[in-house]
Protein backbone atom coordinates (compact mmCIF):
# COMPACT_ATOMS: atom_id res chain seq x y z
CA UNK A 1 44.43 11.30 34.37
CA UNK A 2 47.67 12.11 35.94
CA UNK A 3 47.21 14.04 39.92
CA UNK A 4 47.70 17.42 38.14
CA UNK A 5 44.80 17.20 36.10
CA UNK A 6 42.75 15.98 38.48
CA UNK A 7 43.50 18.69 40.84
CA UNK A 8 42.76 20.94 38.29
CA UNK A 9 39.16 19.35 38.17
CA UNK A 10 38.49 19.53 41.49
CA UNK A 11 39.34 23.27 41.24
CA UNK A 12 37.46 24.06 38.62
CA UNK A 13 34.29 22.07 39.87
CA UNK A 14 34.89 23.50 43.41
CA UNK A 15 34.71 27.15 42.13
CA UNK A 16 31.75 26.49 39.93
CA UNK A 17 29.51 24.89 42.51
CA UNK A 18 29.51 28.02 44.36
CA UNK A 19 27.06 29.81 43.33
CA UNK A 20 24.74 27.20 43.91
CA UNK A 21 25.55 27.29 47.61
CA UNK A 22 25.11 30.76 47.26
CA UNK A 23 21.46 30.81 46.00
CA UNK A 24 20.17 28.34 48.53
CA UNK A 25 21.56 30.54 51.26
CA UNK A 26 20.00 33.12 49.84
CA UNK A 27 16.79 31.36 49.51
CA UNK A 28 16.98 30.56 53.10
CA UNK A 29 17.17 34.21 54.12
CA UNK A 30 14.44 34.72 51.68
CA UNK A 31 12.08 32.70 53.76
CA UNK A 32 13.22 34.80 56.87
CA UNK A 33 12.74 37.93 55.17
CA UNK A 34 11.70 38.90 51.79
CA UNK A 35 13.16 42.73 52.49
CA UNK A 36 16.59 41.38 53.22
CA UNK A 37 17.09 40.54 49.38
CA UNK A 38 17.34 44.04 48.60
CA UNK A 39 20.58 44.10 50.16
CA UNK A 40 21.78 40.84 49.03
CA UNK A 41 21.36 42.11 45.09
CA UNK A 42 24.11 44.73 45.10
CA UNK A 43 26.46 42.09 46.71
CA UNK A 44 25.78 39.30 44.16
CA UNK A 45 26.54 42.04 41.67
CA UNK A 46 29.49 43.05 42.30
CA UNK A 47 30.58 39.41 42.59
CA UNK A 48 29.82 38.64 39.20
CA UNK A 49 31.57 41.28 37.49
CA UNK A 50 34.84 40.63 39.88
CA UNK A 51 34.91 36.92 39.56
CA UNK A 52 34.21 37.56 35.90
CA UNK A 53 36.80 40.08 35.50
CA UNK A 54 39.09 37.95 37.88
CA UNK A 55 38.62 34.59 35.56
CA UNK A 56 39.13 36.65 32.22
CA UNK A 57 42.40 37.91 33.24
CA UNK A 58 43.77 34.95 34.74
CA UNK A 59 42.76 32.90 31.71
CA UNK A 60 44.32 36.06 29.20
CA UNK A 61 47.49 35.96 31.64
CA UNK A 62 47.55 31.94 31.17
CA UNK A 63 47.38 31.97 27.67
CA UNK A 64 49.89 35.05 26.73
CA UNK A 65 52.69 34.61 29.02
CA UNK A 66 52.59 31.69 31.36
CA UNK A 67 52.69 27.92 31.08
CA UNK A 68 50.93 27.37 34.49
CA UNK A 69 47.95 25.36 33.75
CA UNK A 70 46.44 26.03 37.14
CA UNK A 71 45.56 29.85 36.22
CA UNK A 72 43.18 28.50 33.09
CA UNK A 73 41.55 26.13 35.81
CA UNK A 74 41.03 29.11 38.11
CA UNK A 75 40.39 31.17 35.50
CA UNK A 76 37.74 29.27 34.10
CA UNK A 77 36.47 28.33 37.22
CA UNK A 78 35.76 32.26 38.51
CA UNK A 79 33.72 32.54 34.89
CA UNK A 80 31.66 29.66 35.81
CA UNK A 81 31.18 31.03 39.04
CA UNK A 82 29.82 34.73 37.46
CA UNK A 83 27.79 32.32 35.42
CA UNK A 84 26.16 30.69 38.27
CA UNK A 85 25.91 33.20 40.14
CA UNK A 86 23.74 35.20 37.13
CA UNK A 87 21.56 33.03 37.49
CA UNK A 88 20.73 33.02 41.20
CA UNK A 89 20.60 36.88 40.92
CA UNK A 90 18.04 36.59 38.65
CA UNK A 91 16.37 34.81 40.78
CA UNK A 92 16.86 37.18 43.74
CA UNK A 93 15.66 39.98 40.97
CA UNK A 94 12.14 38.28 40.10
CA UNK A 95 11.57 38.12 43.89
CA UNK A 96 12.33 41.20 44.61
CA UNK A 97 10.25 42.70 42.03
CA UNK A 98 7.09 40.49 42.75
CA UNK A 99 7.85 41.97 46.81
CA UNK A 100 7.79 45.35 45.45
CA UNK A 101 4.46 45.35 43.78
């Protein structure tokens, strides 16, 4: 594995592994205070779609017009990153909707 493609790697696995920072912050203001995830929800939203938009564009711009292999890294990387991050806000959805009851 030549430096490029490991960088590329480390790029993608640094962008994916977000989200997972992501939830346990937001499980640490969940301990704090369970009415504080209502604002959190609209923010992890609207991450998702952007990163998702964000990494199926680069990856379309990658693969029609440019030979730069670090846009499908990034690319990929951002759609990992909405995937991850699905998952945490589902998380943040059950316990908002077991607060609410």
């Amino acid at each position: 594995m030549n430096s490029t493609q490991r960088s590329m790697v480390i790029l993608f696995f640094s962008i994916a592994i977000l989200p997972m920072l992501i939830w346990v912050a937001v499980a640490v203001i969940a301990r704090k205070s369970e009415a504080a995830l209502r604002t959190v929800l609209p923010f992890m939203n609207n991450a998702r779609w952007a990163s998702w938009g964000a990494g199926v564009a680069l990856v379309l711009v990658y693969l029609i017009f440019s030979p730069a292999y670090w846009l499908f890294a990034c690319g990929m990387g951002l759609a990992s990153f909405s995937i991850g991050l699905g998952i945490a806000q589902g998380w943040v959805k059950r316990r908002v909707a077991g607060f609410q009851r």
